[in-house]
PDB file of N, CA and C in Angstrom:
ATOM      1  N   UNK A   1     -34.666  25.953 -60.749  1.00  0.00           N
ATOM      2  CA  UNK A   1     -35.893  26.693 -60.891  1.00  0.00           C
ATOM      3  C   UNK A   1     -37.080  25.759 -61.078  1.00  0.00           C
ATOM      4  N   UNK A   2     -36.988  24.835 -61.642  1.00  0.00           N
ATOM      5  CA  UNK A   2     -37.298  23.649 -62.082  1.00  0.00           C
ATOM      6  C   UNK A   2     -38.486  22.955 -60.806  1.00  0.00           C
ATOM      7  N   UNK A   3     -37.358  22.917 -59.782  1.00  0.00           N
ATOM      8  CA  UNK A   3     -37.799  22.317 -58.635  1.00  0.00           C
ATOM      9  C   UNK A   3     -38.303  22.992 -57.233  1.00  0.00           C
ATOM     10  N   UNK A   4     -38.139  24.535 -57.749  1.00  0.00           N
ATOM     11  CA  UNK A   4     -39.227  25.426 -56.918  1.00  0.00           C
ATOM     12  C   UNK A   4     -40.361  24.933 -57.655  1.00  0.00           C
ATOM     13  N   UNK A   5     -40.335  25.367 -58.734  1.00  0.00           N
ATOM     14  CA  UNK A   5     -42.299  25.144 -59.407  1.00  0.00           C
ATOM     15  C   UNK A   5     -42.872  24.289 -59.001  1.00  0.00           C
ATOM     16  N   UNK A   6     -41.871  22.684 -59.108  1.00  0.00           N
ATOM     17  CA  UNK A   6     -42.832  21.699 -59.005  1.00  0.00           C
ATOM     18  C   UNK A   6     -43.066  21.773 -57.305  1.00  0.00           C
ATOM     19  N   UNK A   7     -42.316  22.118 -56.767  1.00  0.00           N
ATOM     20  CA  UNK A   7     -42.395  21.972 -55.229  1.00  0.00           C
ATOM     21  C   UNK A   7     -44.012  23.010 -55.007  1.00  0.00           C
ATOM     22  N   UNK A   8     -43.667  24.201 -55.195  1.00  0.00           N
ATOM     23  CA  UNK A   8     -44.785  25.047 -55.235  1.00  0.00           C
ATOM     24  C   UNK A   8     -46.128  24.318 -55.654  1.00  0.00           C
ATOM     25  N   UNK A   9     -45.876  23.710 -57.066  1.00  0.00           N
ATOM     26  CA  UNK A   9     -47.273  22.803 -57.616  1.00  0.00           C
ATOM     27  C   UNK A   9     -47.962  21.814 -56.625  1.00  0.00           C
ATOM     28  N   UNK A  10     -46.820  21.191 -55.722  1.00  0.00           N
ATOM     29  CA  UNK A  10     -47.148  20.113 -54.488  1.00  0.00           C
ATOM     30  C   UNK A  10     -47.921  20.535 -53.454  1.00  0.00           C
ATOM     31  N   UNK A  11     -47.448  21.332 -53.079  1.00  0.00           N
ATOM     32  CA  UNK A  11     -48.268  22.100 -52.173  1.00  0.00           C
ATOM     33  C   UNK A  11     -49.412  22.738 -52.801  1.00  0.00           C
ATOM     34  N   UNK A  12     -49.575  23.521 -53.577  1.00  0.00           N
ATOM     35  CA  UNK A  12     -50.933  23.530 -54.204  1.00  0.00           C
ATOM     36  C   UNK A  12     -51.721  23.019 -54.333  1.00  0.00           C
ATOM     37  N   UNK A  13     -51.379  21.862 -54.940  1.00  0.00           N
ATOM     38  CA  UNK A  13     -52.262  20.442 -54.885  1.00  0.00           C
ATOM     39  C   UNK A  13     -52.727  20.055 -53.487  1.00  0.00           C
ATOM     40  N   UNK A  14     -51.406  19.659 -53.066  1.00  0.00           N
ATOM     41  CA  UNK A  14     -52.514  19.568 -51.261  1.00  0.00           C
ATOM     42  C   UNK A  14     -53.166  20.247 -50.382  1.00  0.00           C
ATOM     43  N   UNK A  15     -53.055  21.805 -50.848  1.00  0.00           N
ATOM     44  CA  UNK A  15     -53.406  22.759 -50.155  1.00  0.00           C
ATOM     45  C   UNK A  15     -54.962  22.578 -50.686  1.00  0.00           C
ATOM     46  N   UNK A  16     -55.287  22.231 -52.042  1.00  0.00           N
ATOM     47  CA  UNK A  16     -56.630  22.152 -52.599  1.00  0.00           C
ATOM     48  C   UNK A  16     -57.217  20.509 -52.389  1.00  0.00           C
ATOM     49  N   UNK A  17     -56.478  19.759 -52.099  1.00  0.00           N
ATOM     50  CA  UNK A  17     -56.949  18.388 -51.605  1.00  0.00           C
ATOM     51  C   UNK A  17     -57.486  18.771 -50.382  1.00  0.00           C
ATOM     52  N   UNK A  18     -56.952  19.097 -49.637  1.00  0.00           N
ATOM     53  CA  UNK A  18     -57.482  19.602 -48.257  1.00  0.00           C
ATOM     54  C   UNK A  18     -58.345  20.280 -48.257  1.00  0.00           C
ATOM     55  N   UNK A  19     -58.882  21.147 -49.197  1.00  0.00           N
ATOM     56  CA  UNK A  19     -60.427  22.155 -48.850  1.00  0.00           C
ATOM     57  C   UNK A  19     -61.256  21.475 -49.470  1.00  0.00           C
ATOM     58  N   UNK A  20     -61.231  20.549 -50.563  1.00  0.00           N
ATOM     59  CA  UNK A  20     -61.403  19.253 -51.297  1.00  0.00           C
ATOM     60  C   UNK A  20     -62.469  18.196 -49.929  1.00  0.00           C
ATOM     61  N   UNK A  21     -61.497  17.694 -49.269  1.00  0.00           N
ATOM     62  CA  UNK A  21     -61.723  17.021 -48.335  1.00  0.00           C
ATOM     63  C   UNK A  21     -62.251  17.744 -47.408  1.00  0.00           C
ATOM     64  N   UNK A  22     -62.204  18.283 -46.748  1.00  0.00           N
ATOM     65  CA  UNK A  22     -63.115  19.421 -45.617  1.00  0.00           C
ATOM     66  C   UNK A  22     -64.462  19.466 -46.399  1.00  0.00           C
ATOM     67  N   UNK A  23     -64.486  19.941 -47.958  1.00  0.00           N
ATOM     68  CA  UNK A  23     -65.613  20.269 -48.453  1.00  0.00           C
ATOM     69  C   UNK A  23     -66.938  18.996 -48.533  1.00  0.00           C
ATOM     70  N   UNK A  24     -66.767  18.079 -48.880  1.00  0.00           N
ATOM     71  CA  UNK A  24     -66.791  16.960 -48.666  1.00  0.00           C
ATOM     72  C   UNK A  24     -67.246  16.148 -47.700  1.00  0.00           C
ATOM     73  N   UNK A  25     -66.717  16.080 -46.986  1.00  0.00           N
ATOM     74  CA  UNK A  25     -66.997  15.603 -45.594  1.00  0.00           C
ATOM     75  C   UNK A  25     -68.171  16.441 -44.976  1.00  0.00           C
ATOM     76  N   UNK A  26     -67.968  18.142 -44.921  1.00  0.00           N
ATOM     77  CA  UNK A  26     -69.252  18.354 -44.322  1.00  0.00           C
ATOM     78  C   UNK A  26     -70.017  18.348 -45.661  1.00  0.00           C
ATOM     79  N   UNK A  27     -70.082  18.344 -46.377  1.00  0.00           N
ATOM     80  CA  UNK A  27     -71.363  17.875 -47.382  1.00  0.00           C
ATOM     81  C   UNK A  27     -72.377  16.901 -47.146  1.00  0.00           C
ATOM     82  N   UNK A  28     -71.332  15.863 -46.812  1.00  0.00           N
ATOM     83  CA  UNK A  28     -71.946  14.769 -46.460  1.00  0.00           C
ATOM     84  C   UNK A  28     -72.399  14.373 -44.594  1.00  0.00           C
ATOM     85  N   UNK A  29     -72.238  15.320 -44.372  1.00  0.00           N
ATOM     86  CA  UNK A  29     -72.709  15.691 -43.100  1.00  0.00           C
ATOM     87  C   UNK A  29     -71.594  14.785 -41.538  1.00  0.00           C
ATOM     88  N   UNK A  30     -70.638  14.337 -42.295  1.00  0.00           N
ATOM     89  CA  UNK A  30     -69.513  13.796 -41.345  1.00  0.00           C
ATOM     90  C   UNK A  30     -69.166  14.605 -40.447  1.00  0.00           C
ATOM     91  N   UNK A  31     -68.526  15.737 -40.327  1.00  0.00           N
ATOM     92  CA  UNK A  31     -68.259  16.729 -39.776  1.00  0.00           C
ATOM     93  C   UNK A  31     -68.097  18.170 -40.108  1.00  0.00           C
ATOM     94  N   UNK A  32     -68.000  18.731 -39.980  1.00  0.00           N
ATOM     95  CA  UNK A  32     -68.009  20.449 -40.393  1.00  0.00           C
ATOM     96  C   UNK A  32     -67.422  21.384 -39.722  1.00  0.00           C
ATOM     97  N   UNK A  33     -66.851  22.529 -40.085  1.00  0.00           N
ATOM     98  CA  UNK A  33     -66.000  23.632 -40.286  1.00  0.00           C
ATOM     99  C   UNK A  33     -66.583  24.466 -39.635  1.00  0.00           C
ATOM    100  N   UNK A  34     -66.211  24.860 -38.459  1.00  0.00           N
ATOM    101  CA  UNK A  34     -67.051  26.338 -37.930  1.00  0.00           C
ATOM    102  C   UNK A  34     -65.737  27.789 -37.314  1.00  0.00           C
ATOM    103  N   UNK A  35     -66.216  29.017 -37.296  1.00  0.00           N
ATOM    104  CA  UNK A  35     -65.099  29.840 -37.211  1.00  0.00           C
ATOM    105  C   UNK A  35     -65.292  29.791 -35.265  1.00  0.00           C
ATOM    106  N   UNK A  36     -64.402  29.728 -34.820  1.00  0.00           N
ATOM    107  CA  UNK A  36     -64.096  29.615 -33.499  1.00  0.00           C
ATOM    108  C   UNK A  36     -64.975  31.022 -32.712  1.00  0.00           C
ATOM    109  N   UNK A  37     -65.970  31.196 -32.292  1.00  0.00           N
ATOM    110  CA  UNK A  37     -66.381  32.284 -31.617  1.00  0.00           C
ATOM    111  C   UNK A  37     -66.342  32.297 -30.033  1.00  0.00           C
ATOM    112  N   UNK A  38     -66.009  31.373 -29.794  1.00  0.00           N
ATOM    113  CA  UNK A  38     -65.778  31.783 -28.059  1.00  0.00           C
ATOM    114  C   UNK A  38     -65.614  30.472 -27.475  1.00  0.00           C
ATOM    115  N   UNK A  39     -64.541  30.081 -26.576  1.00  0.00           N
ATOM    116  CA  UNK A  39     -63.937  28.953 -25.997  1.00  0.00           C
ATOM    117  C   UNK A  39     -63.670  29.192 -24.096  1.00  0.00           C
ATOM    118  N   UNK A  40     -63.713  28.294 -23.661  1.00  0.00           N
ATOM    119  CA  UNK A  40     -63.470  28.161 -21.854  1.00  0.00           C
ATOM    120  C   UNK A  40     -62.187  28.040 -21.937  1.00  0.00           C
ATOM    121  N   UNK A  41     -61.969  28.036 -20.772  1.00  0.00           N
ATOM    122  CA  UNK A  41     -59.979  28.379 -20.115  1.00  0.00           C
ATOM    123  C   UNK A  41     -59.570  27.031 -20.427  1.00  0.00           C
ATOM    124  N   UNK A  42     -58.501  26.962 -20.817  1.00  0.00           N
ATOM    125  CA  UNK A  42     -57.186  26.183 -20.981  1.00  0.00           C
ATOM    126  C   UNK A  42     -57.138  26.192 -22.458  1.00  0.00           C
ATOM    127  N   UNK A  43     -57.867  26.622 -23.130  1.00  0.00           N
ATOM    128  CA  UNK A  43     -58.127  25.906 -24.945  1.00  0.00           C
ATOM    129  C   UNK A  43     -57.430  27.320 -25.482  1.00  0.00           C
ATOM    130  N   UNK A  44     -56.460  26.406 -26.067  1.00  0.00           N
ATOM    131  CA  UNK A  44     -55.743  27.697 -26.875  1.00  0.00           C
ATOM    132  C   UNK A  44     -55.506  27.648 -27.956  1.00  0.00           C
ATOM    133  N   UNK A  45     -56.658  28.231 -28.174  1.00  0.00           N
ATOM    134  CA  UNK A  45     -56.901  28.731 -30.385  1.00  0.00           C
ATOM    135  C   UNK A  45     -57.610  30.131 -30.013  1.00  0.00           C
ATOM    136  N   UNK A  46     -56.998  31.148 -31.398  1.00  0.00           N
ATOM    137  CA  UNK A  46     -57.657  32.353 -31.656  1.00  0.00           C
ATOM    138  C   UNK A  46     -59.009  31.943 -32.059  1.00  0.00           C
ATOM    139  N   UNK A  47     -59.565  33.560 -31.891  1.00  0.00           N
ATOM    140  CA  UNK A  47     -61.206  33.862 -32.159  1.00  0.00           C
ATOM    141  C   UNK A  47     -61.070  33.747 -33.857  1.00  0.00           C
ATOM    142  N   UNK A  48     -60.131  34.069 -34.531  1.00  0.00           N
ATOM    143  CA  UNK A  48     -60.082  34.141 -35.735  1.00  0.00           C
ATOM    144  C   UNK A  48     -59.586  32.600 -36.052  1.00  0.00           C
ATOM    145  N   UNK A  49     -59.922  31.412 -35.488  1.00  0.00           N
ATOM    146  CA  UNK A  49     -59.041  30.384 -36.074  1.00  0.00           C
ATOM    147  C   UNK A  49     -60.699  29.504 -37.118  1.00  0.00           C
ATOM    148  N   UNK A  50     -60.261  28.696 -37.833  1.00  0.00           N
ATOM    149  CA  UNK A  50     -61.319  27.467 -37.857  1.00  0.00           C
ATOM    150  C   UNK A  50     -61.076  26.099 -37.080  1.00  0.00           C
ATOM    151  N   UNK A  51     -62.221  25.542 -36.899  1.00  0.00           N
ATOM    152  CA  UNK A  51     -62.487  24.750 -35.972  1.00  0.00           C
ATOM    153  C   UNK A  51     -62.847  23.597 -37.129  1.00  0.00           C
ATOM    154  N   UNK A  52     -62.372  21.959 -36.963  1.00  0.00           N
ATOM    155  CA  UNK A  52     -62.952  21.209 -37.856  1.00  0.00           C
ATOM    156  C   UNK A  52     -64.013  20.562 -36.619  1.00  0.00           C
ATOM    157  N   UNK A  53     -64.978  20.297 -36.807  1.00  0.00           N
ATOM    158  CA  UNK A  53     -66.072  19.844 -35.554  1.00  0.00           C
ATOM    159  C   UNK A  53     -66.565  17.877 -35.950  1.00  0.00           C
ATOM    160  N   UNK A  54     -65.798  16.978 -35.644  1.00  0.00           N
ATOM    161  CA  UNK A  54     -65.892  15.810 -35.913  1.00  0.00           C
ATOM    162  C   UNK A  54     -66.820  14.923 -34.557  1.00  0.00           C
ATOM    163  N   UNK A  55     -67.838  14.664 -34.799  1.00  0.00           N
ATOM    164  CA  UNK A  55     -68.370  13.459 -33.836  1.00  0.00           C
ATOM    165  C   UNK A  55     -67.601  12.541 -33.404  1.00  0.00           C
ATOM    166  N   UNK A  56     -67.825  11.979 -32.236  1.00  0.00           N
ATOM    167  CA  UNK A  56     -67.375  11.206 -31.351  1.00  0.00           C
ATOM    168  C   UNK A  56     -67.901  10.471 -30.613  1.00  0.00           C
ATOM    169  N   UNK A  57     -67.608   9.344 -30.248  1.00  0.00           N
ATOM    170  CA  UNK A  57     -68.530   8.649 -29.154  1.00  0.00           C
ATOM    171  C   UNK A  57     -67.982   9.050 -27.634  1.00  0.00           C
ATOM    172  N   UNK A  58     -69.249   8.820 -26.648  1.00  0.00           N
ATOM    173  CA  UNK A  58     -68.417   9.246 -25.494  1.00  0.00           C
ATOM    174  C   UNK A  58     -67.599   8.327 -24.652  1.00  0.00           C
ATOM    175  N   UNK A  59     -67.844   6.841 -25.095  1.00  0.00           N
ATOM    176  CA  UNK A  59     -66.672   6.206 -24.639  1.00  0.00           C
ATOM    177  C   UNK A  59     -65.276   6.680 -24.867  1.00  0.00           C
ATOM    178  N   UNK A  60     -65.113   7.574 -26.092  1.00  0.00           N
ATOM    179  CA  UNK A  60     -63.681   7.863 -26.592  1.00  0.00           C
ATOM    180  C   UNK A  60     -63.387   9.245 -25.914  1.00  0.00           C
ATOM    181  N   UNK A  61     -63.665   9.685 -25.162  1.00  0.00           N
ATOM    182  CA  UNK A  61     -63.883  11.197 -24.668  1.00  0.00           C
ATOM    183  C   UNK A  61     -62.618  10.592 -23.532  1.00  0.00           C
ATOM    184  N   UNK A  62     -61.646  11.852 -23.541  1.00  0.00           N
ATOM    185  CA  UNK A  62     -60.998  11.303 -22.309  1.00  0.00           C
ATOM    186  C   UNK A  62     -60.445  13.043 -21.634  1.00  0.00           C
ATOM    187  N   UNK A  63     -59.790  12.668 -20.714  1.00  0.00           N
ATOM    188  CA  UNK A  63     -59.160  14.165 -19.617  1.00  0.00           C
ATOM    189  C   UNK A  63     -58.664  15.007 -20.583  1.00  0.00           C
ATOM    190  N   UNK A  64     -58.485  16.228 -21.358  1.00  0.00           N
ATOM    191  CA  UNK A  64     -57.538  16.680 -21.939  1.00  0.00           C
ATOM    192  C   UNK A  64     -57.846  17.149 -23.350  1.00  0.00           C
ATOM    193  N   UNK A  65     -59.235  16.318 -23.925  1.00  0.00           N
ATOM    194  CA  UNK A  65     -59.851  16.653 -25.216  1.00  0.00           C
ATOM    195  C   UNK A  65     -60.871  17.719 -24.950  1.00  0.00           C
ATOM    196  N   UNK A  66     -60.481  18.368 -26.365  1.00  0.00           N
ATOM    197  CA  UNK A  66     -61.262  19.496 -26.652  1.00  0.00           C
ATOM    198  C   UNK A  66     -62.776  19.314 -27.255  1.00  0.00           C
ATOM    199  N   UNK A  67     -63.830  19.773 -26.920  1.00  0.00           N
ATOM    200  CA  UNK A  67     -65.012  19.985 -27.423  1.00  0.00           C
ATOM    201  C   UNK A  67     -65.877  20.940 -27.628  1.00  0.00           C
ATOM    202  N   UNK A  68     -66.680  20.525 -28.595  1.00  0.00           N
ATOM    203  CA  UNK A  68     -68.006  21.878 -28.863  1.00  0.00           C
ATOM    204  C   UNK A  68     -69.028  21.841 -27.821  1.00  0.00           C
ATOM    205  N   UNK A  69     -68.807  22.129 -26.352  1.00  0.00           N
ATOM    206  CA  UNK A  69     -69.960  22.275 -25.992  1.00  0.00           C
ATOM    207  C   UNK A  69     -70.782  23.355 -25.466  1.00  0.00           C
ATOM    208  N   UNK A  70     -71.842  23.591 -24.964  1.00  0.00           N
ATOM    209  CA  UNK A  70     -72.793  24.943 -24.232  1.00  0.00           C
ATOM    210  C   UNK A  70     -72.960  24.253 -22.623  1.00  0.00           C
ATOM    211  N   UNK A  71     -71.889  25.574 -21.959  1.00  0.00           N
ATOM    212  CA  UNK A  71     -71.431  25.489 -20.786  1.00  0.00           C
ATOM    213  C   UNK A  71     -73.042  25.894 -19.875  1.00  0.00           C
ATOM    214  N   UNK A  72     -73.296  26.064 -18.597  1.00  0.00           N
ATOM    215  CA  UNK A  72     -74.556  25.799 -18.020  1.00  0.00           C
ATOM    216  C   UNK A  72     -74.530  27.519 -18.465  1.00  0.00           C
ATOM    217  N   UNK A  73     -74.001  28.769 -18.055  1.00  0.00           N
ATOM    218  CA  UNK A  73     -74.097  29.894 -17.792  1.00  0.00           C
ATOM    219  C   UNK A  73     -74.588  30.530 -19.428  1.00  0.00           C
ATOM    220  N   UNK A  74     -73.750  29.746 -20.672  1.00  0.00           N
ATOM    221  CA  UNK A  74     -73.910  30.706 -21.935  1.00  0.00           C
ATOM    222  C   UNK A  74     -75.002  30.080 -22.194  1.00  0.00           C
ATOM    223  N   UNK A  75     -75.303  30.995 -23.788  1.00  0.00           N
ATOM    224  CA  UNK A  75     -76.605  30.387 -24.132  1.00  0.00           C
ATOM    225  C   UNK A  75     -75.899  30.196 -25.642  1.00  0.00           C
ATOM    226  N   UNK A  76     -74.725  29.660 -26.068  1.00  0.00           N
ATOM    227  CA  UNK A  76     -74.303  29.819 -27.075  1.00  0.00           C
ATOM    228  C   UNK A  76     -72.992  28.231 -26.705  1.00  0.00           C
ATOM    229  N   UNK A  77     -72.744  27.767 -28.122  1.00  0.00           N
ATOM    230  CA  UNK A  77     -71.344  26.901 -27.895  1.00  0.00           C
ATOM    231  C   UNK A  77     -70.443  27.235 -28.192  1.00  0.00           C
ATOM    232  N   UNK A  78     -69.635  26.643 -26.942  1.00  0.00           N
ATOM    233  CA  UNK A  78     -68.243  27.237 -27.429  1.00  0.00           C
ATOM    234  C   UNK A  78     -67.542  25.457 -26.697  1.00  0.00           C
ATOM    235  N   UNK A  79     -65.834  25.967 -27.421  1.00  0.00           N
ATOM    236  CA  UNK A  79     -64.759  24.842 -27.206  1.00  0.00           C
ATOM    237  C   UNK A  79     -64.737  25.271 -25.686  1.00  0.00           C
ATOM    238  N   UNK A  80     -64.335  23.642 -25.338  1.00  0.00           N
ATOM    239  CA  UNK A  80     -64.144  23.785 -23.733  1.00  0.00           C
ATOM    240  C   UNK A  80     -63.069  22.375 -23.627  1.00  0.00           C
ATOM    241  N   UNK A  81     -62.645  22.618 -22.625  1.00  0.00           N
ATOM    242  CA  UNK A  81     -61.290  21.442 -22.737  1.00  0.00           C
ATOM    243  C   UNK A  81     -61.752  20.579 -21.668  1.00  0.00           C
ATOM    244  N   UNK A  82     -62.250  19.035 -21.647  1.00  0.00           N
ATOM    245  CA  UNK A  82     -62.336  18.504 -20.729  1.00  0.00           C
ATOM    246  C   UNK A  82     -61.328  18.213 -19.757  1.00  0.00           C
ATOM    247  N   UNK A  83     -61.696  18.765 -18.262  1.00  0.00           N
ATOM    248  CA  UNK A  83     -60.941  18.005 -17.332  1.00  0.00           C
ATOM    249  C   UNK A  83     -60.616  17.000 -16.894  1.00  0.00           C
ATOM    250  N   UNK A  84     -61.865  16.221 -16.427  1.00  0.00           N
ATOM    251  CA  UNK A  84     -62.266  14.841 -15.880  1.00  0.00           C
ATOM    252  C   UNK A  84     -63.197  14.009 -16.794  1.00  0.00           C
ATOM    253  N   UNK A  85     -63.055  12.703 -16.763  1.00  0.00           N
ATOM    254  CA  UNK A  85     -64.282  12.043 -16.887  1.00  0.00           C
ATOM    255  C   UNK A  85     -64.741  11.051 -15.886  1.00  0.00           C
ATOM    256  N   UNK A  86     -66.138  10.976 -16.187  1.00  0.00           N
ATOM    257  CA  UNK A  86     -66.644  10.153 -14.473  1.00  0.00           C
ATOM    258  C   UNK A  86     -66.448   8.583 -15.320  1.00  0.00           C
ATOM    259  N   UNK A  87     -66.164   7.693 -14.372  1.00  0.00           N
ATOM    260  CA  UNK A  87     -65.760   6.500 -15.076  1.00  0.00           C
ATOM    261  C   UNK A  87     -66.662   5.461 -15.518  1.00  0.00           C
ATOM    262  N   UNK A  88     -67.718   5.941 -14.451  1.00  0.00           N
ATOM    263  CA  UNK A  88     -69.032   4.583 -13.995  1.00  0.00           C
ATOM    264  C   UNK A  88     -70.064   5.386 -15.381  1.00  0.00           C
ATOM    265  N   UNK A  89     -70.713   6.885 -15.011  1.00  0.00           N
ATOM    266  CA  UNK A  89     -71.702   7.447 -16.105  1.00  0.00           C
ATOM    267  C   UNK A  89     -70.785   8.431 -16.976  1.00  0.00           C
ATOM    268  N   UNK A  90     -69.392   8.111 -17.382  1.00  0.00           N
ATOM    269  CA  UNK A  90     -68.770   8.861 -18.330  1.00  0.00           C
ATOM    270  C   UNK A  90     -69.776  10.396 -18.639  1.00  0.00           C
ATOM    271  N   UNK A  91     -69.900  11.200 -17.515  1.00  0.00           N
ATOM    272  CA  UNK A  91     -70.257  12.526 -17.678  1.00  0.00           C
ATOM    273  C   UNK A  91     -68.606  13.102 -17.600  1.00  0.00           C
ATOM    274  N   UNK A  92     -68.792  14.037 -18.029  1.00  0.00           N
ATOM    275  CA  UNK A  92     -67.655  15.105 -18.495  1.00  0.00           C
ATOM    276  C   UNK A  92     -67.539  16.185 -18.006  1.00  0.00           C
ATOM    277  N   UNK A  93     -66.421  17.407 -17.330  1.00  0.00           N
ATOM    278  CA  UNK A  93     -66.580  17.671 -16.423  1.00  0.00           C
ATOM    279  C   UNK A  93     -65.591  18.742 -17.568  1.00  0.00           C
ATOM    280  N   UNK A  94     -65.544  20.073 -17.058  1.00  0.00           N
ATOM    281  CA  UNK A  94     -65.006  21.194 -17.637  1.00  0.00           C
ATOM    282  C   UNK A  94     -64.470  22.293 -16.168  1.00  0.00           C
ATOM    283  N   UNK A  95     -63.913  23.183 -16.432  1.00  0.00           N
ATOM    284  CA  UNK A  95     -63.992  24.613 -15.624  1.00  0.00           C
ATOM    285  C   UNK A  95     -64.909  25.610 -16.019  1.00  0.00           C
ATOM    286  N   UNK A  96     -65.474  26.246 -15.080  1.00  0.00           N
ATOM    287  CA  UNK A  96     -66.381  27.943 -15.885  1.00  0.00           C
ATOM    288  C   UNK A  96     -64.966  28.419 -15.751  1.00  0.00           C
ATOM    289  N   UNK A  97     -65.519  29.740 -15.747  1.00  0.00           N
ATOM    290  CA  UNK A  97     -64.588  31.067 -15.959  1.00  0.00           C
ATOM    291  C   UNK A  97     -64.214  31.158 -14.218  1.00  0.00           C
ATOM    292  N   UNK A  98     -64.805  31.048 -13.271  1.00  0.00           N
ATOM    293  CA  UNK A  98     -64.454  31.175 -12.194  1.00  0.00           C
ATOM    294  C   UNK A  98     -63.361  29.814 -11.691  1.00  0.00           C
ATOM    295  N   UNK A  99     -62.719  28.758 -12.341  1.00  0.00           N
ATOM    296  CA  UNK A  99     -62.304  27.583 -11.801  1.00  0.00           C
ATOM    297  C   UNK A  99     -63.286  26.464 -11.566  1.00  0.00           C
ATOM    298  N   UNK A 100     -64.297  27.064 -11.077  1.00  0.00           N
ATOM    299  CA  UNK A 100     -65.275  25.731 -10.522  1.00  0.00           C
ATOM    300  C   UNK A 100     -65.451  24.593 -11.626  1.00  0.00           C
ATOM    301  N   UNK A 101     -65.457  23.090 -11.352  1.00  0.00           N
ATOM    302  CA  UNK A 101     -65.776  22.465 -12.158  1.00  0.00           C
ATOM    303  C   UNK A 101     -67.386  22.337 -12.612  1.00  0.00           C
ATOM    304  N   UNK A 102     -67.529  22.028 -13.662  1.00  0.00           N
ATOM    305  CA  UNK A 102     -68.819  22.105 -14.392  1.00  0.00           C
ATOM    306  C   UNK A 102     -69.492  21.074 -15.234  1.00  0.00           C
ATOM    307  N   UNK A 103     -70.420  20.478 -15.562  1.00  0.00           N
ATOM    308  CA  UNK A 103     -71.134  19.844 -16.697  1.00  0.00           C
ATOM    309  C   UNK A 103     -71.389  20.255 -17.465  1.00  0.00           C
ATOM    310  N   UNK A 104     -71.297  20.555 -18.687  1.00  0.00           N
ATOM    311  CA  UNK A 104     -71.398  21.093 -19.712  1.00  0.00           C
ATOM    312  C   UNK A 104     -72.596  20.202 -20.194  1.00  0.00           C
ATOM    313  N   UNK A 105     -73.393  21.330 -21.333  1.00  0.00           N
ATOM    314  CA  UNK A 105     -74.267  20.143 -22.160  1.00  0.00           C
ATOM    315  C   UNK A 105     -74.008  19.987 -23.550  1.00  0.00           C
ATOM    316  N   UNK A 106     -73.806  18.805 -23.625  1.00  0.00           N
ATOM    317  CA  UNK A 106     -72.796  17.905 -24.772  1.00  0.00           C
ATOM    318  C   UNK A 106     -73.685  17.425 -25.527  1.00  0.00           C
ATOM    319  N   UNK A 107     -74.300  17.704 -26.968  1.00  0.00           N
ATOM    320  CA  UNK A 107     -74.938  17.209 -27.686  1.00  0.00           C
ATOM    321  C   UNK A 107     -74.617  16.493 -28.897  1.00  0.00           C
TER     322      UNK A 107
END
């Protein structure tokens, strides 16, 4: 019984280290917590999920990573999964909703 509690206590603890650290970080303006409101095709997280939103450089951007960006058509951001990257002006390349590839604007 002993070693449910403390097990239970462990996880507690990290469960509150972790909102600890999230809290924190966007405090200090590192990155921040947003609730997922609308994402492009291939990205698979619910509307109900959280999103941790961490900066990046775009040298580190590669085929396959997910981002916060505002696609040409919305007027709002959402996650979009990069397809491509151009190699020479590392622009970044997404799908709309129709397949077509796209530029997104990445701020």
């Amino acid at each position: 019984m002993t070693l449910l509690r403390a097990g239970a206590r462990a996880g507690a603890v990290a469960g509150v280290a972790a909102v600890a650290l999230v809290s924190i970080g966007a405090a200090v303006g590192r990155f921040h917590a947003t609730p997922v409101g609308a994402h492009g095709p291939g990205v698979q997280v619910e509307r109900r999920d959280l999103a941790v939103i961490v900066p990046v450089r775009p040298l580190q951007v590669r085929a396959g990573d997910i981002l916060m960006a505002r696609p040409r058509d919305a007027g709002h951001e959402e996650l979009v999964k990069i397809v491509a990257v151009d190699s020479w002006t590392h622009d970044v390349f997404t799908l709309d909703a129709q397949g077509r590839p796209e530029k997104p604007s990445i701020e």
